[in-house]
N, C-alpha and C. Protein backbone atom coordinates (compact mmCIF):
# COMPACT_ATOMS: atom_id res chain seq x y z
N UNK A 1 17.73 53.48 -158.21
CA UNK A 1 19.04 53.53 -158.84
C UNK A 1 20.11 53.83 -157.80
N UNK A 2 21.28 53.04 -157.81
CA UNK A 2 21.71 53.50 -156.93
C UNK A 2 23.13 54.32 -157.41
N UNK A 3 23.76 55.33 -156.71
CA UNK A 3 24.47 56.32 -156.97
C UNK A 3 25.93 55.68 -156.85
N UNK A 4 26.61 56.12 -157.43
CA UNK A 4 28.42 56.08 -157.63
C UNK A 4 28.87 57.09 -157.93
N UNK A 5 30.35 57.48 -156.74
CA UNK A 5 30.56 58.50 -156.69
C UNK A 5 31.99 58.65 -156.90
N UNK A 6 32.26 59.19 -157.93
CA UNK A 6 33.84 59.14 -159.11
C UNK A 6 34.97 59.99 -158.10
N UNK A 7 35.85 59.05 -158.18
CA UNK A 7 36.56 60.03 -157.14
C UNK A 7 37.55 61.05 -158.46
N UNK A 8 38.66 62.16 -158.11
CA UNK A 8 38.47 62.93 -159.00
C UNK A 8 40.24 62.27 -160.04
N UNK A 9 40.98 61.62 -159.52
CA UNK A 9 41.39 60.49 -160.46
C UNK A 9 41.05 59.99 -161.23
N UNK A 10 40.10 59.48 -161.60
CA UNK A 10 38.70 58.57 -162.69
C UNK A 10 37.83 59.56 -162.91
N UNK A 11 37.87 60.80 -162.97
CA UNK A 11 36.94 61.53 -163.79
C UNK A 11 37.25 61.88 -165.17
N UNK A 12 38.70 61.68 -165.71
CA UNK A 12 39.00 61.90 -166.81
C UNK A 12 38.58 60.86 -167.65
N UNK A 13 37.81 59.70 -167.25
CA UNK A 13 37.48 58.54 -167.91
C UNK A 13 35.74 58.88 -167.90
N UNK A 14 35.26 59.69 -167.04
CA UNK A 14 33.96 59.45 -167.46
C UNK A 14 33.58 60.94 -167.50
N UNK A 15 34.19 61.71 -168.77
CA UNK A 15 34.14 63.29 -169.10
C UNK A 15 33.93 64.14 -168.23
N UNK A 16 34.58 63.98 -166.72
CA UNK A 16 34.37 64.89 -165.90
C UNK A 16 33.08 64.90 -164.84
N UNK A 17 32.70 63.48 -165.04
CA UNK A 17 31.25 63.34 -164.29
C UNK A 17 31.73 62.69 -162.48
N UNK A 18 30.99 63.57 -161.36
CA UNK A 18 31.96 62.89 -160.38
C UNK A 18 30.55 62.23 -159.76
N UNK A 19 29.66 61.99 -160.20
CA UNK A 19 28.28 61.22 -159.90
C UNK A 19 27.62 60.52 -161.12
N UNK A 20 27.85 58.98 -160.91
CA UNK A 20 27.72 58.08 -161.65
C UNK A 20 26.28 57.29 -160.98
N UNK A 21 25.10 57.16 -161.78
CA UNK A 21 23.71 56.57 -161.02
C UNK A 21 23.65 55.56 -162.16
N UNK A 22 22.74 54.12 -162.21
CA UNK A 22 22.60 53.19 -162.56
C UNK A 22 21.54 52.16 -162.21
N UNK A 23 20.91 51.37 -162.28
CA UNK A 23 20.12 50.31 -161.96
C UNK A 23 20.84 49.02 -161.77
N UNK A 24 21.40 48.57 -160.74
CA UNK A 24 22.24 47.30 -160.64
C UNK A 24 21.94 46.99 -159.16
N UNK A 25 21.86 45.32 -158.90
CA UNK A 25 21.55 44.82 -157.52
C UNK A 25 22.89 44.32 -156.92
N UNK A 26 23.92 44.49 -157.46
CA UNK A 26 25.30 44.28 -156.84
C UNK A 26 25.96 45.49 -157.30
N UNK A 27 27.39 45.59 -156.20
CA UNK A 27 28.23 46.26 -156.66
C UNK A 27 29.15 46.11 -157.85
N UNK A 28 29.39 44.87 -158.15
CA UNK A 28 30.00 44.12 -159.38
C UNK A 28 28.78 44.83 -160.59
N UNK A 29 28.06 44.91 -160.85
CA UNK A 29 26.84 45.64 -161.33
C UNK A 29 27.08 46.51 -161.73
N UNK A 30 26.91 47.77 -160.56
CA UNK A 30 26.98 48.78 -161.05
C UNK A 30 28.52 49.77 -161.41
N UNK A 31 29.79 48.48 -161.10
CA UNK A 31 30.82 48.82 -161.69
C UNK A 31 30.93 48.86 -163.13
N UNK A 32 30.26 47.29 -163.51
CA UNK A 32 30.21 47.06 -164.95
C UNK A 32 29.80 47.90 -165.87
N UNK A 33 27.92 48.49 -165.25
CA UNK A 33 27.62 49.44 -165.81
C UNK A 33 28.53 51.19 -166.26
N UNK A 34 29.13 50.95 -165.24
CA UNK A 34 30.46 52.25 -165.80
C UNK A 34 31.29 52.05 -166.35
N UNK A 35 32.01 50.70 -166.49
CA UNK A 35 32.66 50.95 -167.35
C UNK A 35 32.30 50.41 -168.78
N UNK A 36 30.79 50.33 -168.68
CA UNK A 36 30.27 49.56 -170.06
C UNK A 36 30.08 51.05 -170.88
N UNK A 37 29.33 52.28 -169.99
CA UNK A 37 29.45 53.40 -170.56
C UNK A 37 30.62 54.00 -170.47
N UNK A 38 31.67 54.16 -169.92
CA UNK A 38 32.76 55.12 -170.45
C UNK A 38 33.92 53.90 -170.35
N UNK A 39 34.35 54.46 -171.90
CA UNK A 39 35.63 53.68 -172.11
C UNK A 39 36.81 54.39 -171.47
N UNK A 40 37.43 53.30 -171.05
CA UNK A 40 38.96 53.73 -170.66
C UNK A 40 38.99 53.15 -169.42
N UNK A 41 37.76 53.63 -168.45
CA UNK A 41 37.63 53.34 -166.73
C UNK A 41 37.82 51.93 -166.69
N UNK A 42 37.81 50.87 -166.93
CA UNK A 42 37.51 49.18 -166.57
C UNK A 42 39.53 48.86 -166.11
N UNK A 43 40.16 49.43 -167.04
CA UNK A 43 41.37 48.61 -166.50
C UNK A 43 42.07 49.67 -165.59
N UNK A 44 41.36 50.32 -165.09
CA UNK A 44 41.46 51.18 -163.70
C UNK A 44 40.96 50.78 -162.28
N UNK A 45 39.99 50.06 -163.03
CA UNK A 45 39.51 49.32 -161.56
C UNK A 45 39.87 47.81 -161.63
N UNK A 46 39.65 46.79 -162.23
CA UNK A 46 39.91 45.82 -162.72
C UNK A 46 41.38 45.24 -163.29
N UNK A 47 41.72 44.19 -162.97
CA UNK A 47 42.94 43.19 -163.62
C UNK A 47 42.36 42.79 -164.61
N UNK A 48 43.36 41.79 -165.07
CA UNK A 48 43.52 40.79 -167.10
C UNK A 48 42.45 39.71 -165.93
N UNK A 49 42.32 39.43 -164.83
CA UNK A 49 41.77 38.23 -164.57
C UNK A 49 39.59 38.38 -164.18
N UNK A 50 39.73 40.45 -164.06
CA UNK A 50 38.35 40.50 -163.63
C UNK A 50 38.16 40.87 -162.48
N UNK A 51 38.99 40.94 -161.53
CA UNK A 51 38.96 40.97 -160.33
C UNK A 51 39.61 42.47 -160.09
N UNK A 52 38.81 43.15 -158.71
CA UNK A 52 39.00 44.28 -158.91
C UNK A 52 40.11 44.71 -157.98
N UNK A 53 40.55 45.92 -158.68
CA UNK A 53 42.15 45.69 -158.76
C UNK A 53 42.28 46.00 -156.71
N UNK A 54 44.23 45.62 -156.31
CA UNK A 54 44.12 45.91 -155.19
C UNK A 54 44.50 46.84 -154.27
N UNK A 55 44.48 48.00 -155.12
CA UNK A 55 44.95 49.76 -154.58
C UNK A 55 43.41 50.58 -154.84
N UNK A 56 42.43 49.72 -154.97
CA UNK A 56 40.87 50.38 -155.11
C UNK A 56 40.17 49.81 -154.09
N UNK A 57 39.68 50.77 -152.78
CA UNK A 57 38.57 50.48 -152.27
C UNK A 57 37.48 50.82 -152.83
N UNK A 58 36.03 50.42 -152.66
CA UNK A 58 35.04 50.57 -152.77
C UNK A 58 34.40 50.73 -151.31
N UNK A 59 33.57 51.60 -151.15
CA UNK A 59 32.34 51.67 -150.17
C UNK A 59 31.13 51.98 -150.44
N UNK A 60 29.90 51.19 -149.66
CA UNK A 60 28.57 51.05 -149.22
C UNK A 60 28.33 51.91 -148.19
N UNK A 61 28.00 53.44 -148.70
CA UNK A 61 27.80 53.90 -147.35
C UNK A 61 29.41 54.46 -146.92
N UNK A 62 29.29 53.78 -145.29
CA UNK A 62 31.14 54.16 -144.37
C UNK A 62 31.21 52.89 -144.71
N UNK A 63 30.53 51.69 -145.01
CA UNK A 63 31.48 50.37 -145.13
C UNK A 63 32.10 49.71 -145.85
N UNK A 64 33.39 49.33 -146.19
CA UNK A 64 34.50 48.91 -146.67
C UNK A 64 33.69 47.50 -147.71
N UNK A 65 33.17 47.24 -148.71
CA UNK A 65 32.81 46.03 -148.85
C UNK A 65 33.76 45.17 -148.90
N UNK A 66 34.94 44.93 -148.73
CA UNK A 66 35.90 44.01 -148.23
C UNK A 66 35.22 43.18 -147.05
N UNK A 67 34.45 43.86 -146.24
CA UNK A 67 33.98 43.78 -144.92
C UNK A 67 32.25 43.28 -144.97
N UNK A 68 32.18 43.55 -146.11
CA UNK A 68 30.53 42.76 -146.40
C UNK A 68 31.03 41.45 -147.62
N UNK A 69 30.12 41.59 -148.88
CA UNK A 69 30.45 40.73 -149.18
C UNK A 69 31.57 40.88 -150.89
N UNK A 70 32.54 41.80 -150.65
CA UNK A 70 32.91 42.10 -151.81
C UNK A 70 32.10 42.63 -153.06
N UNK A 71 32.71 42.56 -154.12
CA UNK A 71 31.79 42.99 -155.46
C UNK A 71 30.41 42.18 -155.32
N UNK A 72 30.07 41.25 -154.87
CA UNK A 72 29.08 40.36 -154.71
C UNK A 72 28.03 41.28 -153.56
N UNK A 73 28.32 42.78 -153.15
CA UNK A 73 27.26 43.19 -151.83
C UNK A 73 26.32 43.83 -152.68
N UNK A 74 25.14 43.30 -152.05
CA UNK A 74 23.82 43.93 -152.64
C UNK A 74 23.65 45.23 -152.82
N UNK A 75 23.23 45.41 -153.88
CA UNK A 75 22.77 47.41 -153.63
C UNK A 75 21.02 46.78 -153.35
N UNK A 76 20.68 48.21 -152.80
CA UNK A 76 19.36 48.83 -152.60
C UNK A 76 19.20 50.36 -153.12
N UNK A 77 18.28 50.59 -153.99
CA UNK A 77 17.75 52.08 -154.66
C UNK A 77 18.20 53.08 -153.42
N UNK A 78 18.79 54.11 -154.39
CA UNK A 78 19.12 55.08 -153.06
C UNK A 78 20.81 54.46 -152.73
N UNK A 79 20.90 54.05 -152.76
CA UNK A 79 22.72 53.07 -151.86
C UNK A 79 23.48 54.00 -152.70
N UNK A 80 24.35 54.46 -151.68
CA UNK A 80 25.66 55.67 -152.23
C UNK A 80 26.61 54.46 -152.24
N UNK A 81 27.48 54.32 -153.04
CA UNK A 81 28.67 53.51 -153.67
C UNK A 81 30.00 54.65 -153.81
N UNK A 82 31.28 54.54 -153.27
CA UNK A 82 32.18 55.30 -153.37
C UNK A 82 33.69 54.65 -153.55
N UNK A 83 34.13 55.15 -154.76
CA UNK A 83 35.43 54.66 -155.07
C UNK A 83 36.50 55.15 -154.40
N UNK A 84 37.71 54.83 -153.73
CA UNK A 84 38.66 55.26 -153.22
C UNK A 84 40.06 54.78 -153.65
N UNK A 85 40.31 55.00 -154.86
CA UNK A 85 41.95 55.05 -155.14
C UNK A 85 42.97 55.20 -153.80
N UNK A 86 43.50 54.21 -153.71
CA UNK A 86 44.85 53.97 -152.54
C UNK A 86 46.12 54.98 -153.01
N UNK A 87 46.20 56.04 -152.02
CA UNK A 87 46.87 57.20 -151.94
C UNK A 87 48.76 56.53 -151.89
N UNK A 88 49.75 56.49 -152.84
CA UNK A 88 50.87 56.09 -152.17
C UNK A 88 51.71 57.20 -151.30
């Protein structure tokens, strides 16, 4: 399963939980899976078109998946996943 880790912006969407785990082989995956369980989180990360929004990084690890292959990068069991809301 691999782990997702709520940054503390988006914890009011998933009752205060700042470690989100799941079974998914993409990152598109195991986004879905969160926001399939807590309502509210999806149009926090996500646009009207699906695409995830563009003041949200995501990381694999230290790497930017911008820099691999977007929502499309593989997880592996164990893979730390980390959300980063763009600070203005």
């Amino acid at each position: 399963m691999a782990t997702l880790i709520i940054p503390t912006p988006l914890r009011k969407f998933t009752g205060g939980e700042s470690i989100y785990t799941a079974s998914a082989s993409t990152v598109k995956e195991l986004l879905v899976a969160l926001y399939t369980s807590h309502d509210g989180i999806k149009k926090h990360l996500f646009d009207d078109e699906g695409e995830l929004r563009s003041f949200i990084r995501v990381y694999l690890g230290d790497e930017d998946i911008n820099e691999l292959e977007g929502v499309d990068t593989k997880l592996e069991d164990r893979d730390e996943v980390s959300i980063i809301p763009a600070i203005a």
